[in-house]
N, C-alpha and C. Protein backbone atom coordinates (compact mmCIF):
# COMPACT_ATOMS: atom_id res chain seq x y z
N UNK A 1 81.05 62.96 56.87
CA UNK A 1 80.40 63.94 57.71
C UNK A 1 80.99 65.31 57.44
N UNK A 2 80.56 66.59 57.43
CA UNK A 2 80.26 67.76 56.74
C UNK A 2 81.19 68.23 58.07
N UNK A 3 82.48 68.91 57.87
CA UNK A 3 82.83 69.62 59.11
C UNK A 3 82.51 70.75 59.21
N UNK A 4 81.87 71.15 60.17
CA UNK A 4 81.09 72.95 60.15
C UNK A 4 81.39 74.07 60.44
N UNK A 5 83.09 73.99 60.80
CA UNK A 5 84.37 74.95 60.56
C UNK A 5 84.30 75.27 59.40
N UNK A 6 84.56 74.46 58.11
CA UNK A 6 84.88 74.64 57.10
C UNK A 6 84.35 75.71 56.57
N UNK A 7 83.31 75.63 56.34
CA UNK A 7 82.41 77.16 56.02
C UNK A 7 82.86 78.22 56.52
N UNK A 8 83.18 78.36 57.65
CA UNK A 8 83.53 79.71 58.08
C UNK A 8 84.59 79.83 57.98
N UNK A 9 85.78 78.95 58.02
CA UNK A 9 87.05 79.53 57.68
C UNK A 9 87.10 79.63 55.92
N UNK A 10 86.53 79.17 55.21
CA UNK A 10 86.30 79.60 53.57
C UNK A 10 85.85 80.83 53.24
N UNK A 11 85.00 80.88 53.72
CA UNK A 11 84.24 82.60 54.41
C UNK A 11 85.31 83.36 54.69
N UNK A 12 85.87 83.41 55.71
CA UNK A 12 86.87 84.21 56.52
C UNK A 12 88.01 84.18 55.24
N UNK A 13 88.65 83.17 54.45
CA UNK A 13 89.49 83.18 53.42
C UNK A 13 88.82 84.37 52.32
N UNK A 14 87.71 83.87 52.20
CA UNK A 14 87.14 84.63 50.98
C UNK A 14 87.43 86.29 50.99
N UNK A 15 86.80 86.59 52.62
CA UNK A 15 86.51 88.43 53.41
C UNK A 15 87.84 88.54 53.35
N UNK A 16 88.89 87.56 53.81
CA UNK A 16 90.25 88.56 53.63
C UNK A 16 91.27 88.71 52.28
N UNK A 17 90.90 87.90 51.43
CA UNK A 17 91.01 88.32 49.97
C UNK A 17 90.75 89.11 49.63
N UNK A 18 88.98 89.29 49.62
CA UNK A 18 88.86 90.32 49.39
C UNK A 18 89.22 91.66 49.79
N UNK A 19 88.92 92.03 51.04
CA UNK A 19 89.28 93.04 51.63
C UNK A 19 90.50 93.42 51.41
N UNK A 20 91.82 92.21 51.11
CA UNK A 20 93.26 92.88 50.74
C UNK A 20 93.24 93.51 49.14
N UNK A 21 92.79 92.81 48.40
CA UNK A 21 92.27 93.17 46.63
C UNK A 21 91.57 94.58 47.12
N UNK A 22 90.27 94.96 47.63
CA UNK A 22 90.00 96.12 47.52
C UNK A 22 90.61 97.30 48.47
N UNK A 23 91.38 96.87 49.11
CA UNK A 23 91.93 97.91 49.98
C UNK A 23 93.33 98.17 49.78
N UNK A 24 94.16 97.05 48.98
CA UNK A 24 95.50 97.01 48.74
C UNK A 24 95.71 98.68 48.25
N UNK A 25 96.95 99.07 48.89
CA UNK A 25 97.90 100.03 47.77
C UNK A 25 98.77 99.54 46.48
N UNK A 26 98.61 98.38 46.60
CA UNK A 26 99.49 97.90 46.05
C UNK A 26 100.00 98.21 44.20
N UNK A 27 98.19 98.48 43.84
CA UNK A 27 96.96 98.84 43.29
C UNK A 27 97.64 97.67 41.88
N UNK A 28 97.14 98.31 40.18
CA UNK A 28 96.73 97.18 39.63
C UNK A 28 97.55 95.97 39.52
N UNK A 29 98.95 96.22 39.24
CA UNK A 29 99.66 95.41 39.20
C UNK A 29 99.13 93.87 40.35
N UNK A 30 99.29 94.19 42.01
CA UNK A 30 98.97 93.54 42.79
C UNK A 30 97.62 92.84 42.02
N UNK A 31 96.65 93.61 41.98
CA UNK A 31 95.49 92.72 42.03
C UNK A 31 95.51 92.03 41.14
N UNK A 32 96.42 92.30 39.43
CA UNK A 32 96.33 91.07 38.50
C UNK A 32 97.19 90.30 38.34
N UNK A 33 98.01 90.33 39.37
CA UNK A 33 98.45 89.08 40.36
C UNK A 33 97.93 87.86 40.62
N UNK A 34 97.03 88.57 41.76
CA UNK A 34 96.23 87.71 42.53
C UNK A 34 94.96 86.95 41.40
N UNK A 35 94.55 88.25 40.94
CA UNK A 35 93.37 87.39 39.89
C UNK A 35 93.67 86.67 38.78
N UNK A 36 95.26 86.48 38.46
CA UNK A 36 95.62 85.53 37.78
C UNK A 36 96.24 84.21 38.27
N UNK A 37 96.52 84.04 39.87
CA UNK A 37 96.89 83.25 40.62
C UNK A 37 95.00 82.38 40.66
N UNK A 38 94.13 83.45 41.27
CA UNK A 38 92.86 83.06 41.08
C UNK A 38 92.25 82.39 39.86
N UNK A 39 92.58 82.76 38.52
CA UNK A 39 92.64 81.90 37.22
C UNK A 39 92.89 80.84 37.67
N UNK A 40 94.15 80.25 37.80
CA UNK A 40 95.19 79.36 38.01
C UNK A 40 94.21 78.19 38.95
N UNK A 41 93.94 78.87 39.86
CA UNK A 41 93.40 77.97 40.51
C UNK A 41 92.21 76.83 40.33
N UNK A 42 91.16 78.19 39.77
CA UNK A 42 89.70 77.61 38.82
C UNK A 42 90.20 76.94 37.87
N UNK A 43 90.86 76.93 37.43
CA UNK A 43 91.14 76.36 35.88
C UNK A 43 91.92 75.30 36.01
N UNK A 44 91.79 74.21 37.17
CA UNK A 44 92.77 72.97 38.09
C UNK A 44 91.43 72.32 37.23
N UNK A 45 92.38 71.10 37.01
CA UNK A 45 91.21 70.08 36.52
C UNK A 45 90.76 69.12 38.15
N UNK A 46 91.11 69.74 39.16
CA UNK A 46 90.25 68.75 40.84
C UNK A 46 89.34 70.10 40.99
N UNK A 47 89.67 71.30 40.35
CA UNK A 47 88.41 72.17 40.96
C UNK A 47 87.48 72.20 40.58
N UNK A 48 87.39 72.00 38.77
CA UNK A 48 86.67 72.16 37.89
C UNK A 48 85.75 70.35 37.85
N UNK A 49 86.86 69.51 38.12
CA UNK A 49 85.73 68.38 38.72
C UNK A 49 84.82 68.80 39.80
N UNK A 50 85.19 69.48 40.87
CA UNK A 50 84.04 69.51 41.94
C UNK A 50 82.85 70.81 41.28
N UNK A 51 83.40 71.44 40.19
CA UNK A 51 82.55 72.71 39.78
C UNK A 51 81.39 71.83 38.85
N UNK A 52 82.00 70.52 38.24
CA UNK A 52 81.49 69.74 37.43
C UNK A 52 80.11 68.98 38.22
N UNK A 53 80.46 68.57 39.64
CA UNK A 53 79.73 67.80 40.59
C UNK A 53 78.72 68.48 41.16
N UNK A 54 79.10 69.97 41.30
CA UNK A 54 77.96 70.67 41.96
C UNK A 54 77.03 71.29 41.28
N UNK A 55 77.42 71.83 39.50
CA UNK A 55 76.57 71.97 39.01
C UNK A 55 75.53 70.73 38.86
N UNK A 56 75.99 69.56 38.14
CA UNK A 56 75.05 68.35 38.45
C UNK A 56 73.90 68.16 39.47
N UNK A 57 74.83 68.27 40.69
CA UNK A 57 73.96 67.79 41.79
C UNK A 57 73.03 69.27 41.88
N UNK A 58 73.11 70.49 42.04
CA UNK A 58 72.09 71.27 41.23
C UNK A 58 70.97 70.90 40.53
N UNK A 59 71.69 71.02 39.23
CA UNK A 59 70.45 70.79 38.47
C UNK A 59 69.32 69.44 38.22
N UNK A 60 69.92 68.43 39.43
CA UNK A 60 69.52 67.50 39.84
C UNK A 60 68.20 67.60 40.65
N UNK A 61 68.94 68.83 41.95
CA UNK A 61 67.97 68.77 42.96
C UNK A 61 67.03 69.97 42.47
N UNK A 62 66.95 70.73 41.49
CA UNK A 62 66.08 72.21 41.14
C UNK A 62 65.21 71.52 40.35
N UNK A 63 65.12 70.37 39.71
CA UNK A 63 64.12 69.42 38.45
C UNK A 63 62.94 68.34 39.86
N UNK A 64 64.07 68.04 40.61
CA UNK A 64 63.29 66.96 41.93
C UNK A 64 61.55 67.29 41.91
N UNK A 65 61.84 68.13 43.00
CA UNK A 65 60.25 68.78 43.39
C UNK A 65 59.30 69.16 42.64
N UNK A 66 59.55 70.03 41.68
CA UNK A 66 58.29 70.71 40.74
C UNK A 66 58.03 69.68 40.21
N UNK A 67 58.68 68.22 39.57
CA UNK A 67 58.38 67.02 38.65
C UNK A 67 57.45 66.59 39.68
N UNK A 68 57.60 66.17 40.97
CA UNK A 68 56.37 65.14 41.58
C UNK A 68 55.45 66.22 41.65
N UNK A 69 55.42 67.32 42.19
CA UNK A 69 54.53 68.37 42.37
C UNK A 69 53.87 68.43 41.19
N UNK A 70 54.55 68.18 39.75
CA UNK A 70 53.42 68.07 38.52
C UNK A 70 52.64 67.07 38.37
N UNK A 71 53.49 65.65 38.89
CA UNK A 71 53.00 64.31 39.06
C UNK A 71 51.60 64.53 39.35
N UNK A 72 51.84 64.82 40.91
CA UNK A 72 50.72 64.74 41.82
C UNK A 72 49.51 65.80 41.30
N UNK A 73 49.41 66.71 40.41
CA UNK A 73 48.68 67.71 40.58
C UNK A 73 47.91 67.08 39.34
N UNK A 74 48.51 66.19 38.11
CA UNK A 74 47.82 65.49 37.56
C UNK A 74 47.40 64.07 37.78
N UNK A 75 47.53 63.90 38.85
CA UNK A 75 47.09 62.07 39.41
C UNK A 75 46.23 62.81 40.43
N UNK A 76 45.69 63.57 40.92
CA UNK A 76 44.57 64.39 41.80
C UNK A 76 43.36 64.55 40.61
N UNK A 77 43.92 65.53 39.16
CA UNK A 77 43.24 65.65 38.21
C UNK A 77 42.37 64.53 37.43
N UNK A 78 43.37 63.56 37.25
CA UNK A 78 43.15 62.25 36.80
C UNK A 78 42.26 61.88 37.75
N UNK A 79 41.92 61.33 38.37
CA UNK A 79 41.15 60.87 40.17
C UNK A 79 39.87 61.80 39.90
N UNK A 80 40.07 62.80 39.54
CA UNK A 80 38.66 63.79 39.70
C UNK A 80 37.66 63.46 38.30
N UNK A 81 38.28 63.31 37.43
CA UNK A 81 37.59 62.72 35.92
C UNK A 81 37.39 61.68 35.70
N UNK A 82 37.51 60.65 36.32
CA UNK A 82 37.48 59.20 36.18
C UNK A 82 35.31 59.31 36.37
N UNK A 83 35.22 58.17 36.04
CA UNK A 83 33.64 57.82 36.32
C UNK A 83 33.51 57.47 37.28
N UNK A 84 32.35 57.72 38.04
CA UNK A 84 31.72 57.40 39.22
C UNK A 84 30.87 58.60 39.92
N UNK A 85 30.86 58.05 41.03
CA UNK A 85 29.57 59.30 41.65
C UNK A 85 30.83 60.61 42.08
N UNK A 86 30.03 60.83 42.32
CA UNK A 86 30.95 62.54 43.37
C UNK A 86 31.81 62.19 44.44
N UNK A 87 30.80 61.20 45.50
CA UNK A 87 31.57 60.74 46.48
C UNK A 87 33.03 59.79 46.33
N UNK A 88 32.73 59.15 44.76
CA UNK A 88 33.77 58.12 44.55
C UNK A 88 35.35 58.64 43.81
N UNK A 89 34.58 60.07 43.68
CA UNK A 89 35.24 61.10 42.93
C UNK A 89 36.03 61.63 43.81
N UNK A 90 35.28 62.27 44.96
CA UNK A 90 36.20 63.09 45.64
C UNK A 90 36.94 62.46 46.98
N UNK A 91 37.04 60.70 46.79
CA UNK A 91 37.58 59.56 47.62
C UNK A 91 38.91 59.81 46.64
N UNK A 92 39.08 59.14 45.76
CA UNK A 92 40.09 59.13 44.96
C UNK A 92 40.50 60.44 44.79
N UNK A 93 40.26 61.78 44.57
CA UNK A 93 41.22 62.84 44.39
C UNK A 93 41.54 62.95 46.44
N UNK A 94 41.46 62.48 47.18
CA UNK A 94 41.80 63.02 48.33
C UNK A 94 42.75 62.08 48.42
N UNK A 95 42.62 60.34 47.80
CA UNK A 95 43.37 59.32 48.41
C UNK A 95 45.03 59.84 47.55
N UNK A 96 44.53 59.95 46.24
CA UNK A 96 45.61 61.03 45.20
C UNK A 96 47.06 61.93 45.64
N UNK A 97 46.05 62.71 46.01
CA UNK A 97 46.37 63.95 47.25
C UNK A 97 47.49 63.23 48.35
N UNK A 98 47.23 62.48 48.91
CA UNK A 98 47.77 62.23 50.19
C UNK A 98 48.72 61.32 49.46
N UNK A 99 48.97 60.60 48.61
CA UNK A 99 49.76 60.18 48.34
C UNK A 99 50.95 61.16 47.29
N UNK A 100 50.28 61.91 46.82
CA UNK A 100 51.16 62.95 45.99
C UNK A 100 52.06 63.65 47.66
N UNK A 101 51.18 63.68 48.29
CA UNK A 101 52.45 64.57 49.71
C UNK A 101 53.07 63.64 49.70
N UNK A 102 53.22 62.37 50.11
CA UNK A 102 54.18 61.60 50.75
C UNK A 102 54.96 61.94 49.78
N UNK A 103 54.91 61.86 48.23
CA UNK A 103 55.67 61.95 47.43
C UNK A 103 56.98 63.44 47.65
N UNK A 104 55.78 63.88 47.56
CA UNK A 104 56.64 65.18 47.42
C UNK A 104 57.34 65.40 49.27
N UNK A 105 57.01 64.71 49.72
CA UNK A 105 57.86 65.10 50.96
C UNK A 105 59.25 64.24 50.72
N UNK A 106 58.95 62.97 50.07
CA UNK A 106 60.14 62.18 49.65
C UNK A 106 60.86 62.82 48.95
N UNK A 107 60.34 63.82 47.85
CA UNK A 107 61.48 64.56 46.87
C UNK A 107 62.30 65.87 48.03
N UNK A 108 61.29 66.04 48.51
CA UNK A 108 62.15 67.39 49.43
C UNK A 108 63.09 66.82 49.99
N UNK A 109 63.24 65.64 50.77
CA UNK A 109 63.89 65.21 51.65
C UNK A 109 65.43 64.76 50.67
N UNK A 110 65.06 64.33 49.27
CA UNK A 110 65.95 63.97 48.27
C UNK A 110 66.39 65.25 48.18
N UNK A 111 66.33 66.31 47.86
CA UNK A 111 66.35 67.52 47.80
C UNK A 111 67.14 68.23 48.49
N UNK A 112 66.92 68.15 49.97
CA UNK A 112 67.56 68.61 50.62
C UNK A 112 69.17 67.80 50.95
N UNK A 113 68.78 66.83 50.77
CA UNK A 113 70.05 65.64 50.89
C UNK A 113 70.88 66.40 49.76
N UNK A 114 70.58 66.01 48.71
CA UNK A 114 71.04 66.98 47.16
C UNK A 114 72.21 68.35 47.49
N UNK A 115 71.23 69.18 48.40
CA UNK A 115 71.72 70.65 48.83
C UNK A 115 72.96 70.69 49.61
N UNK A 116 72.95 69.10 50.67
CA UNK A 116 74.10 69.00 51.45
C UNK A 116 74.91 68.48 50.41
N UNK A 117 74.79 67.47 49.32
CA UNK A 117 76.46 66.79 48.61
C UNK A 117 76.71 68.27 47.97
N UNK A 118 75.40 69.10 47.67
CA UNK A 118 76.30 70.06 47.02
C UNK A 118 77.49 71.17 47.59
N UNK A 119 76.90 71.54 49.05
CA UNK A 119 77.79 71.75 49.82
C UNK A 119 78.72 71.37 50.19
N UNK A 120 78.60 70.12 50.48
CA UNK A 120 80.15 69.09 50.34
C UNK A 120 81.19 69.07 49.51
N UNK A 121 80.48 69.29 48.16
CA UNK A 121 81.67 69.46 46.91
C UNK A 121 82.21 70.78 47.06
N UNK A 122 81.11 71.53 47.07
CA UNK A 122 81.90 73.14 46.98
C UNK A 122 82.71 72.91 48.43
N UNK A 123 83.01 72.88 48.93
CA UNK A 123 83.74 72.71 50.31
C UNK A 123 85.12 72.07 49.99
N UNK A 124 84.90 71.07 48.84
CA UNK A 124 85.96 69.95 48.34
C UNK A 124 86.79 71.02 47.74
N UNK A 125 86.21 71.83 47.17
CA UNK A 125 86.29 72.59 45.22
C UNK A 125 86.98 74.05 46.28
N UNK A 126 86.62 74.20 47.25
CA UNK A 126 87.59 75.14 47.74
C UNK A 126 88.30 74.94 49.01
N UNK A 127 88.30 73.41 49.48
CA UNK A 127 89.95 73.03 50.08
C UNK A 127 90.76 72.86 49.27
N UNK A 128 90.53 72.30 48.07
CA UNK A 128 91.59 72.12 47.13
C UNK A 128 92.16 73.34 46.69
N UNK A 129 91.63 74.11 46.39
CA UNK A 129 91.43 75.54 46.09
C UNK A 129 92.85 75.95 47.09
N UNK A 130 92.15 76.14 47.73
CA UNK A 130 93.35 76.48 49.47
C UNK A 130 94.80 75.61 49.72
N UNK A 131 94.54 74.56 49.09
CA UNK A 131 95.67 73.41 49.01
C UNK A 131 96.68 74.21 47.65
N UNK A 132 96.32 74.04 46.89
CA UNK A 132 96.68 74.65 45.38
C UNK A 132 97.61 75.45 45.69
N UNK A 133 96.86 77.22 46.43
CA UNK A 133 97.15 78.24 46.40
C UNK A 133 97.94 78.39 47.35
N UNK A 134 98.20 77.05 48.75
CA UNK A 134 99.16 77.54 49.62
C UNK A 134 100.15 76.53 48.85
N UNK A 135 100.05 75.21 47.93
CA UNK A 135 101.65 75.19 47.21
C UNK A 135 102.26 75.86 46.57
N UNK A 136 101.38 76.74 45.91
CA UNK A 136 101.70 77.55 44.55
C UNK A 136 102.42 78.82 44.93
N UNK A 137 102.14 79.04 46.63
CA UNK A 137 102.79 80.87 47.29
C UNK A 137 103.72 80.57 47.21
């Protein structure tokens, strides 16, 4: 289960990084510090696994939808060219139809499921992140 703190204190990590990097006096020295501590971190083989997981689950869930949505738009097409009368014609592109939604409501729903593991990993990919960087201070 997805804890819904997490986000906002990653958030809140992120705004006060930043804000110390662009506001520091510290000036370059400090910041290529930090953005080499920041290297350090990305470049963990547990971060770059979850960077590995979320691109996947990505390009997983961005292929989902438009594929049945092509499905369906040629099994409607198909249904409309087949032989028969008009009426038998426009039975089958409607019966088509209604079954291409269920479909595609099934991919959204895959889809959206998709959107949450991906959130989950990135969540993983920057507790670890946070784990790393508070052994490493």
């Amino acid at each position: 289960m997805r804890k819904p703190t997490m986000r906002g204190k990653v958030g809140l990590v992120i705004g006060l990084a930043a804000g110390y990097v662009l506001g520091s006096r510290a000036g370059r020295e400090r910041y290529e510090q930090i953005k080499t501590q920041v290297d350090k971190v990305w470049s963990l083989d547990t971060v770059q696994a979850q960077v590995g997981k979320v691109k996947d689950l990505a390009a997983d869930a961005a292929k989902a939808v438009p594929a049945v949505l092509w499905d369906g738009a040629t099994k409607v097409t198909h249904a409309v060219t087949q032989k028969g009368s008009a009426g038998e014609k426009l039975d089958a592109a409607v019966k088509a139809g209604k079954d291409s939604g269920a479909e595609v409501r099934q991919a959204a729903a895959k889809a959206k499921k998709d959107a949450e593991k991906i959130a989950d990993a990135a969540e993983e990919a920057a507790a670890e992140a946070d784990r790393s960087t508070a052994g490493g201070a």
